[in-house]
N, C-alpha and C. Protein backbone atom coordinates (compact mmCIF):
# COMPACT_ATOMS: atom_id res chain seq x y z
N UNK A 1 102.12 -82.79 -62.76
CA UNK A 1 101.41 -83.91 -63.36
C UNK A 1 99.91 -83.69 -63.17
N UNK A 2 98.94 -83.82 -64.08
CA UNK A 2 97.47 -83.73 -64.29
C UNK A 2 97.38 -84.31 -63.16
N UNK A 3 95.85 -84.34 -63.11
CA UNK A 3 94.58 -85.44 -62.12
C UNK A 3 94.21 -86.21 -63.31
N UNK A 4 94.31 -87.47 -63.13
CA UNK A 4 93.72 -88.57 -63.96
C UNK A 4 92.45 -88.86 -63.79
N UNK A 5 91.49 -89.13 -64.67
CA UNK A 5 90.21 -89.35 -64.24
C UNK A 5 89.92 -90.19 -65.17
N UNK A 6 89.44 -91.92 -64.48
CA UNK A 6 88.90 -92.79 -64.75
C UNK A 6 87.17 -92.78 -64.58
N UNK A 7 86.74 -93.45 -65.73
CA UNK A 7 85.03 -93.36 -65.32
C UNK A 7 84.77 -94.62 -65.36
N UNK A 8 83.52 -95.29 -64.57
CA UNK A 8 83.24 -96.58 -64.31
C UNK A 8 81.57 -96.24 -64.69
N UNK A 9 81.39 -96.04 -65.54
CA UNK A 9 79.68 -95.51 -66.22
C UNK A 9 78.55 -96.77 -65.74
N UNK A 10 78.82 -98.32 -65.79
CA UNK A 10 77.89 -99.07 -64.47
C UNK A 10 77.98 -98.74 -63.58
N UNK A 11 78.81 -98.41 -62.82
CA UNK A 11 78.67 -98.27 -61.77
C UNK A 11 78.31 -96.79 -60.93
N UNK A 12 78.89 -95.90 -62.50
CA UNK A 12 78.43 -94.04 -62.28
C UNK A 12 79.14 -93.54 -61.06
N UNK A 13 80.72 -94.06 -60.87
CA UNK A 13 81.95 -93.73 -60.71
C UNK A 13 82.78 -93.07 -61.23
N UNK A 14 83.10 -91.83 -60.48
CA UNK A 14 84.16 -91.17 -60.97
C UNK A 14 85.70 -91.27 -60.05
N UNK A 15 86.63 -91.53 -60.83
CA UNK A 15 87.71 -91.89 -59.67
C UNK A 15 88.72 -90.70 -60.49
N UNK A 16 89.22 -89.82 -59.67
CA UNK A 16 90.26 -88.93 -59.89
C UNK A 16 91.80 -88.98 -58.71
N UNK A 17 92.66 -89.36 -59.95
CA UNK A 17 94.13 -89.32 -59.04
C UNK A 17 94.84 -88.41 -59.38
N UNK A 18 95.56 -87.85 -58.15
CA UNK A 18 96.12 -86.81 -58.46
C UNK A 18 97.47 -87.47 -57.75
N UNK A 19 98.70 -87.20 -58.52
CA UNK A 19 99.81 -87.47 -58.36
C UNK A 19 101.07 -86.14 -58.57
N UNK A 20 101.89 -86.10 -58.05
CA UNK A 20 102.99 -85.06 -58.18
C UNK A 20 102.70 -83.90 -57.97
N UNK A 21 103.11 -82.58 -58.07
CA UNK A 21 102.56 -81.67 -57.73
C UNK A 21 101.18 -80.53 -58.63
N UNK A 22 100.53 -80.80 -58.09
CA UNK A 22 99.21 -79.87 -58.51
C UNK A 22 98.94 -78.74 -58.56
N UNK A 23 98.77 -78.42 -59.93
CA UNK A 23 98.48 -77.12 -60.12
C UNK A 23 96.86 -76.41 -60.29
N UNK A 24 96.52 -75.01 -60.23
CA UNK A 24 95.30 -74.84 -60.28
C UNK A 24 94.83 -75.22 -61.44
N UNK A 25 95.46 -74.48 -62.80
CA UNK A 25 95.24 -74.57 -63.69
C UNK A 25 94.53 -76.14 -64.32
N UNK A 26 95.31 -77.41 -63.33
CA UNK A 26 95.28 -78.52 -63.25
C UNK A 26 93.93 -79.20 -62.75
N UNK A 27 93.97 -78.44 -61.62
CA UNK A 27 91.97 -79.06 -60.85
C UNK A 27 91.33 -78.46 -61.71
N UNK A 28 91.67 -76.97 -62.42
CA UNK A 28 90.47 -76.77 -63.38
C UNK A 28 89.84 -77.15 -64.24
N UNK A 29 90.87 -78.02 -65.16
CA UNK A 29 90.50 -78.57 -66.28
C UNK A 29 90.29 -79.70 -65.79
N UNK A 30 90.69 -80.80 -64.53
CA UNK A 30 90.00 -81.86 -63.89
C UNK A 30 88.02 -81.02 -64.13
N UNK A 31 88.29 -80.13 -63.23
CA UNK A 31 86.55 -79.95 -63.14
C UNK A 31 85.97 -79.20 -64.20
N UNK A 32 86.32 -79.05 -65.20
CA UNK A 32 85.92 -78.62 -66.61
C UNK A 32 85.77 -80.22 -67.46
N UNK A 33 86.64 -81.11 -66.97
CA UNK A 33 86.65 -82.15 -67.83
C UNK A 33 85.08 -82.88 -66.79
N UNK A 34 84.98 -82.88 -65.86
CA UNK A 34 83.83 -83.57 -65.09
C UNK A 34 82.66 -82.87 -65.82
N UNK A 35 82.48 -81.60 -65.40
CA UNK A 35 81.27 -80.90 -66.55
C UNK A 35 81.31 -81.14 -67.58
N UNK A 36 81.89 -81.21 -68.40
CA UNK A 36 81.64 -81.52 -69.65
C UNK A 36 80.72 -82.99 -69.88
N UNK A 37 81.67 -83.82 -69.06
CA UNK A 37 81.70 -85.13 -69.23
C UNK A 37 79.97 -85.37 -68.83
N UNK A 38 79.15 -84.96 -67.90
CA UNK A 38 77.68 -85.11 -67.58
C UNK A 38 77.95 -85.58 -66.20
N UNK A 39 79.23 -85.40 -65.65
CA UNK A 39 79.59 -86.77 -64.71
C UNK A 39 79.02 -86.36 -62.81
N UNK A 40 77.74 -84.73 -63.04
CA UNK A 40 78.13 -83.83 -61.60
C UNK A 40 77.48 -84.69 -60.95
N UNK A 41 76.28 -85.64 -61.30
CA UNK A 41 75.95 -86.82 -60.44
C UNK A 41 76.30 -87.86 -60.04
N UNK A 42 77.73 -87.98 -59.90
CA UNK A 42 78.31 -89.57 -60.27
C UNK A 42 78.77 -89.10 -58.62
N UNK A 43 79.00 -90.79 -58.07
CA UNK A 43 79.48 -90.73 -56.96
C UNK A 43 81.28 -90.38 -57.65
N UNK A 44 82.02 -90.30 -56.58
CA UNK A 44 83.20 -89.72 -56.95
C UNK A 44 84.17 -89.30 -55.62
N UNK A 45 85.62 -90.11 -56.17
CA UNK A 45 86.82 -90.47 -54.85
C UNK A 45 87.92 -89.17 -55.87
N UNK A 46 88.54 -88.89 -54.95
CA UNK A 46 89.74 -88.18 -55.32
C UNK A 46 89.93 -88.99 -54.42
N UNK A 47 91.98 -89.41 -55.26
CA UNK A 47 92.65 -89.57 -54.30
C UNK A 47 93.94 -89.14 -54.33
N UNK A 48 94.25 -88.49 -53.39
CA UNK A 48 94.87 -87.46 -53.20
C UNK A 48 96.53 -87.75 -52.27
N UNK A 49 96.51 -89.37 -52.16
CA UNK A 49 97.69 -89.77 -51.12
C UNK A 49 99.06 -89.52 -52.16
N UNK A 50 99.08 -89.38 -53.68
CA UNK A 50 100.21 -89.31 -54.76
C UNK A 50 100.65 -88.19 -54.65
N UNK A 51 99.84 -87.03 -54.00
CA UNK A 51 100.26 -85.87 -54.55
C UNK A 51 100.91 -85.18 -53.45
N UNK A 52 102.69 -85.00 -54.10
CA UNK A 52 103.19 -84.11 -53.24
C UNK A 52 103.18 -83.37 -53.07
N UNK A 53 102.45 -82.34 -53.49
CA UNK A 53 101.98 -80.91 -53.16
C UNK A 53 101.11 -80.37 -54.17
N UNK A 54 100.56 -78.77 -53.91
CA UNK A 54 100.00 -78.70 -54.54
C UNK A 54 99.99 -77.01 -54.50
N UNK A 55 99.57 -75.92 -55.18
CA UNK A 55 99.51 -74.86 -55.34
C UNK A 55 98.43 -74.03 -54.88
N UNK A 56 97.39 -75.44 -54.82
CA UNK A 56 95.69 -75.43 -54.70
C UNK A 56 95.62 -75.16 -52.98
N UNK A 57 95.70 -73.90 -52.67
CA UNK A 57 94.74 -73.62 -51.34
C UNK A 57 93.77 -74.03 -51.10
N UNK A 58 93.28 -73.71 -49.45
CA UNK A 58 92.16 -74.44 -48.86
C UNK A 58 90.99 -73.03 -49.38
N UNK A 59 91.73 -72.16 -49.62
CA UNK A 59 90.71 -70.75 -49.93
C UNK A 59 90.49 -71.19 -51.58
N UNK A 60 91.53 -71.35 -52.43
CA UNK A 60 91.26 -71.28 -53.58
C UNK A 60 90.09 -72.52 -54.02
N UNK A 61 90.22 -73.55 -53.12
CA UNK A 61 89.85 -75.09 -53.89
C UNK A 61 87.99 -74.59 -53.31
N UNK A 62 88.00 -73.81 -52.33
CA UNK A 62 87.02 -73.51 -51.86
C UNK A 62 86.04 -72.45 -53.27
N UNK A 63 87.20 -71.72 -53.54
CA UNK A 63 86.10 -70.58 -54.79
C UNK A 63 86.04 -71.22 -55.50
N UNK A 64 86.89 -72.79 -56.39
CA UNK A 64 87.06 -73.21 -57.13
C UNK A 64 85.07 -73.79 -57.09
N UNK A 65 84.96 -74.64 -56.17
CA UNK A 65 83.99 -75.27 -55.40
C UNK A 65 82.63 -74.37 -55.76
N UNK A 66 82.61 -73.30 -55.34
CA UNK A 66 81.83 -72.57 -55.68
C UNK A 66 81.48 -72.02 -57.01
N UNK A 67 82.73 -71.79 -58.00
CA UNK A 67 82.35 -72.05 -59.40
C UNK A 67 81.33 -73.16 -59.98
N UNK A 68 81.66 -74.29 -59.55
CA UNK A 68 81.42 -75.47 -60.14
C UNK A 68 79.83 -75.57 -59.54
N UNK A 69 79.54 -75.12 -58.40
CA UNK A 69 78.20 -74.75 -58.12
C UNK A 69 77.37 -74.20 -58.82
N UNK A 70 77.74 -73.36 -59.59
CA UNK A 70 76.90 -72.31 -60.14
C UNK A 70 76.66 -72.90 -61.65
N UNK A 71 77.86 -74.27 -62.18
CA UNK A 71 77.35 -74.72 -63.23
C UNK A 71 76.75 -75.73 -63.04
N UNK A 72 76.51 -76.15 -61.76
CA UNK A 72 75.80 -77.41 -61.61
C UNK A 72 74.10 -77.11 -61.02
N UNK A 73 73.22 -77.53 -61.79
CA UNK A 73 71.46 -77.23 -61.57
C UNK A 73 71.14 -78.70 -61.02
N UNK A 74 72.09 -79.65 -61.12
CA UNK A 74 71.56 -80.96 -60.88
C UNK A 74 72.47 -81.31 -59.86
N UNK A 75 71.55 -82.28 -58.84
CA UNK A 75 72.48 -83.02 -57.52
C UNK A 75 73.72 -83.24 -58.15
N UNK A 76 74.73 -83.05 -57.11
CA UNK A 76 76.42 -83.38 -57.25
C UNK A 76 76.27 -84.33 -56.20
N UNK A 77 76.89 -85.50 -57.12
CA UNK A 77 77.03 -87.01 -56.30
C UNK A 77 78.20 -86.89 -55.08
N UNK A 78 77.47 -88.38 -54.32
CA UNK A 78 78.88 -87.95 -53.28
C UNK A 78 80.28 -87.89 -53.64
N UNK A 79 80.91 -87.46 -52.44
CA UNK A 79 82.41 -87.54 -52.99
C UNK A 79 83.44 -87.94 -51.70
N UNK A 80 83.90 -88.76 -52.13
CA UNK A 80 85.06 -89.45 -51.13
C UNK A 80 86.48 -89.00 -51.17
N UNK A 81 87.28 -88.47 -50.07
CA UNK A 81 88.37 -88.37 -50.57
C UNK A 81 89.71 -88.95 -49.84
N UNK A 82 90.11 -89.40 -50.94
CA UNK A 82 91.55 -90.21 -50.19
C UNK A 82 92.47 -89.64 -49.44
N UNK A 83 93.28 -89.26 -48.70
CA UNK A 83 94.21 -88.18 -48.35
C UNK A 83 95.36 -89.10 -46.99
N UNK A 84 96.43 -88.61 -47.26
CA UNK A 84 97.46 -88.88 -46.38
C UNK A 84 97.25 -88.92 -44.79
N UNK A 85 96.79 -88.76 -43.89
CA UNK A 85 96.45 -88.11 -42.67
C UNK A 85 97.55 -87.41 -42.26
N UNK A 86 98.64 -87.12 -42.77
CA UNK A 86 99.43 -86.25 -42.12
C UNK A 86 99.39 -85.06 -42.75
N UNK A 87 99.02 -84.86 -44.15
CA UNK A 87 98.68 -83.83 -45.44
C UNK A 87 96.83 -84.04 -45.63
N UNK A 88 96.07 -84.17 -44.27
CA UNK A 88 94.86 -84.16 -44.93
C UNK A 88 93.59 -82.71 -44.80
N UNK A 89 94.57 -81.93 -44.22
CA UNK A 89 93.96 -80.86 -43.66
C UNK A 89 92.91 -80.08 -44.73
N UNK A 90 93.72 -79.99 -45.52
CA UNK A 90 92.34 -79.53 -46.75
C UNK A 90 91.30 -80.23 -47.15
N UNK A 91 91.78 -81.20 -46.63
CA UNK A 91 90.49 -82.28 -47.28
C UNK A 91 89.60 -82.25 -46.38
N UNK A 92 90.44 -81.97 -44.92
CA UNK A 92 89.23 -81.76 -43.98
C UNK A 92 88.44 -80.57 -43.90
N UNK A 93 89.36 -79.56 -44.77
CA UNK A 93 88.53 -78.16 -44.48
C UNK A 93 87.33 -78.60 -45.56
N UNK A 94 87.41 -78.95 -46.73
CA UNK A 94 86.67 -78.70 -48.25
C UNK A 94 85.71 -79.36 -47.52
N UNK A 95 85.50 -80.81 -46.74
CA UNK A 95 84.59 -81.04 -46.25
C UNK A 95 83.84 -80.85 -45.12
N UNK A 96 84.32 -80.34 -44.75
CA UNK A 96 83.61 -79.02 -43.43
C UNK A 96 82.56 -77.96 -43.86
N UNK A 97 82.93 -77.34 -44.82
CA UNK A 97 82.57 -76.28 -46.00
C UNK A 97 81.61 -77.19 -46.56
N UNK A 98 81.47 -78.02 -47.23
CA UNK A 98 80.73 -78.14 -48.56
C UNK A 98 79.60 -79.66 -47.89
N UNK A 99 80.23 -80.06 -47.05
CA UNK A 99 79.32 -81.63 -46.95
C UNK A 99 77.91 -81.16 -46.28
N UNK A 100 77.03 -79.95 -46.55
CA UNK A 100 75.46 -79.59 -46.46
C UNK A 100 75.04 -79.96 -47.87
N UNK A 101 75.80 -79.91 -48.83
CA UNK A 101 74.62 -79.78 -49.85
C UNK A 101 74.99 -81.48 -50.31
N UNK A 102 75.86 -82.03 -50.11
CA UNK A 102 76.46 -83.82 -50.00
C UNK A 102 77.28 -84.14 -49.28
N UNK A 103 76.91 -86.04 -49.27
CA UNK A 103 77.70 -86.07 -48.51
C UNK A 103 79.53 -86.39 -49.25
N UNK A 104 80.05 -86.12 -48.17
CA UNK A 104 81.79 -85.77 -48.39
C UNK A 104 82.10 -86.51 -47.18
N UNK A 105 83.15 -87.54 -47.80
CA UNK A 105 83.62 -87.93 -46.56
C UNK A 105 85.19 -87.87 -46.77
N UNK A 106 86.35 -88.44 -45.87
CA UNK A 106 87.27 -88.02 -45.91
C UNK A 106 88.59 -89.48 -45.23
N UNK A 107 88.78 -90.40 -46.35
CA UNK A 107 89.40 -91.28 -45.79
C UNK A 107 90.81 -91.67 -45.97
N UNK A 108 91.42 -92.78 -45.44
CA UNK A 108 92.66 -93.23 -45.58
C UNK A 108 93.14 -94.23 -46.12
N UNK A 109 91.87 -94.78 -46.90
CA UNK A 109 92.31 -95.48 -48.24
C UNK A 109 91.52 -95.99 -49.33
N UNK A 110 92.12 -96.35 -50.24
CA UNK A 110 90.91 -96.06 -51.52
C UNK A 110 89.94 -97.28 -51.13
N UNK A 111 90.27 -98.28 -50.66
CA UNK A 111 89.09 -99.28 -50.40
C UNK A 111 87.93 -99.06 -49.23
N UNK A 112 88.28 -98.26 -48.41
CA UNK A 112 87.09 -97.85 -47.38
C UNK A 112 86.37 -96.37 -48.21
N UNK A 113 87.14 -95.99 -49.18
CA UNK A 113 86.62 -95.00 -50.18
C UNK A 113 85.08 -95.53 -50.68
N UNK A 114 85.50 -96.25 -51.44
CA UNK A 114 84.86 -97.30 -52.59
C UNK A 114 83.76 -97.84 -51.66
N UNK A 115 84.08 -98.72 -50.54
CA UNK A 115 82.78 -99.24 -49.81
C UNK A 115 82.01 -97.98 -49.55
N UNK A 116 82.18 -97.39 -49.09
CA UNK A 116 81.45 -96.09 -48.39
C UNK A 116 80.50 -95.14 -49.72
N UNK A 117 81.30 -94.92 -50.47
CA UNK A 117 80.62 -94.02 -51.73
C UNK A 117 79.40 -95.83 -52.77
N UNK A 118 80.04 -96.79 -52.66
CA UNK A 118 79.07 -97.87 -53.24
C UNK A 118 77.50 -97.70 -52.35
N UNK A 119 77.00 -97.61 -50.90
CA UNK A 119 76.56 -98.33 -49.98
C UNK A 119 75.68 -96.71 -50.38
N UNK A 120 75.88 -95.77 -51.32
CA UNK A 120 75.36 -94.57 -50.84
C UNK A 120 74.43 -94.05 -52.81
N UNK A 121 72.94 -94.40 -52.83
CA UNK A 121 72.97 -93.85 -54.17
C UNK A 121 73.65 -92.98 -55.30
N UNK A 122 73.71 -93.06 -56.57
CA UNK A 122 74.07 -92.02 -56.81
C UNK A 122 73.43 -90.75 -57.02
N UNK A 123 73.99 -89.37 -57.14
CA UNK A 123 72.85 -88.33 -56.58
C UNK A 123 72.60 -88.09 -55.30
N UNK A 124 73.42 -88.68 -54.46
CA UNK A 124 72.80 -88.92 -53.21
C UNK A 124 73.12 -87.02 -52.15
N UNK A 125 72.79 -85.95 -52.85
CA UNK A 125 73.06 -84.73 -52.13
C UNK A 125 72.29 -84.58 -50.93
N UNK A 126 71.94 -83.39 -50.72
CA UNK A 126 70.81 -82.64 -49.90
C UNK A 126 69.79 -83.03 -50.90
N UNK A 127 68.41 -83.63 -49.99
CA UNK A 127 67.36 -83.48 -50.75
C UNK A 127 66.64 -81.81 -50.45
N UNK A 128 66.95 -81.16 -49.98
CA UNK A 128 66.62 -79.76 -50.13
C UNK A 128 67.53 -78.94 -51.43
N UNK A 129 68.41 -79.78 -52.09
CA UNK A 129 68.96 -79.27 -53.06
C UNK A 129 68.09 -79.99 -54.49
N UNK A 130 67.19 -80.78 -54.66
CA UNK A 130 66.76 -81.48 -55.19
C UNK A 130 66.02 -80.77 -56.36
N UNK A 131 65.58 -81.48 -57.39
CA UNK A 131 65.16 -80.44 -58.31
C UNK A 131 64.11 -80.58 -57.88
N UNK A 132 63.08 -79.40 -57.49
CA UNK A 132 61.48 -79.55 -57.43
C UNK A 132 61.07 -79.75 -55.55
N UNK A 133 62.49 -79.75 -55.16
CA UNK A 133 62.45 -79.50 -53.43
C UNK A 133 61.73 -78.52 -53.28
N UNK A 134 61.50 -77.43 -53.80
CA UNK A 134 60.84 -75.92 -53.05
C UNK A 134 60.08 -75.84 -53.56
N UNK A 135 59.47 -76.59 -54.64
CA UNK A 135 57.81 -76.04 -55.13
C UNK A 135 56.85 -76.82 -54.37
């Protein structure tokens, strides 16, 4: 089953659910559909408690990550992610890895999601990632 992705454009919310088992092919076109969409500044929850598995390694979701870097020139908004705590280990790795250039946090339910990513601008990365940081 896909990742669903709802947009909340007042509020410059991106909410992605992922349910049943996940495929790569599946986060790709999730993050092909985000690029496209203009959406790399939007704050933004995966939630990830639906999904019974997934195909998506902690190595792969990681190069995946790094693709999506190289198409993004503009701050990538924060990102919250929902996760099981007994299945949250990747979620803890991706944000181990990646929460220097934003922040990433890593919770146990979509409503402490939502407060946490609201309370935080959008855009809100590394300001050393900023456009016009190094000149």
């Amino acid at each position: 089953m896909p990742i669903i992705m709802e947009v909340f454009h007042p509020d410059r919310l991106l909410v992605g659910v992922a349910r049943g088992d996940i495929t790569a092919a599946e986060y790709a076109k999730f993050l092909a559909d985000v690029i496209q969409g203009g959406l790399l500044h939007y704050r933004k929850i995966i939630d990830a408690t639906g999904a019974e598995s997934s195909s998506v390694g902690t190595e792969e979701l990681l190069a995946f990550d790094a693709r999506f870097r190289e198409y993004s020139r503009e701050r990538r908004g924060p990102l919250a992610i929902v996760a099981d705590p007994e299945r949250g280990g990747i979620a803890a790795a991706f944000k181990a890895t990646t929460s220097e250039e934003r922040p990433v946090e890593v919770f146990r339910s979509l409503r402490e999601a939502r407060q946490w990513l609201l309370s935080l601008p959008v855009g809100a990365g590394n300001p050393a990632n900023r456009p016009g940081a190094n000149s």
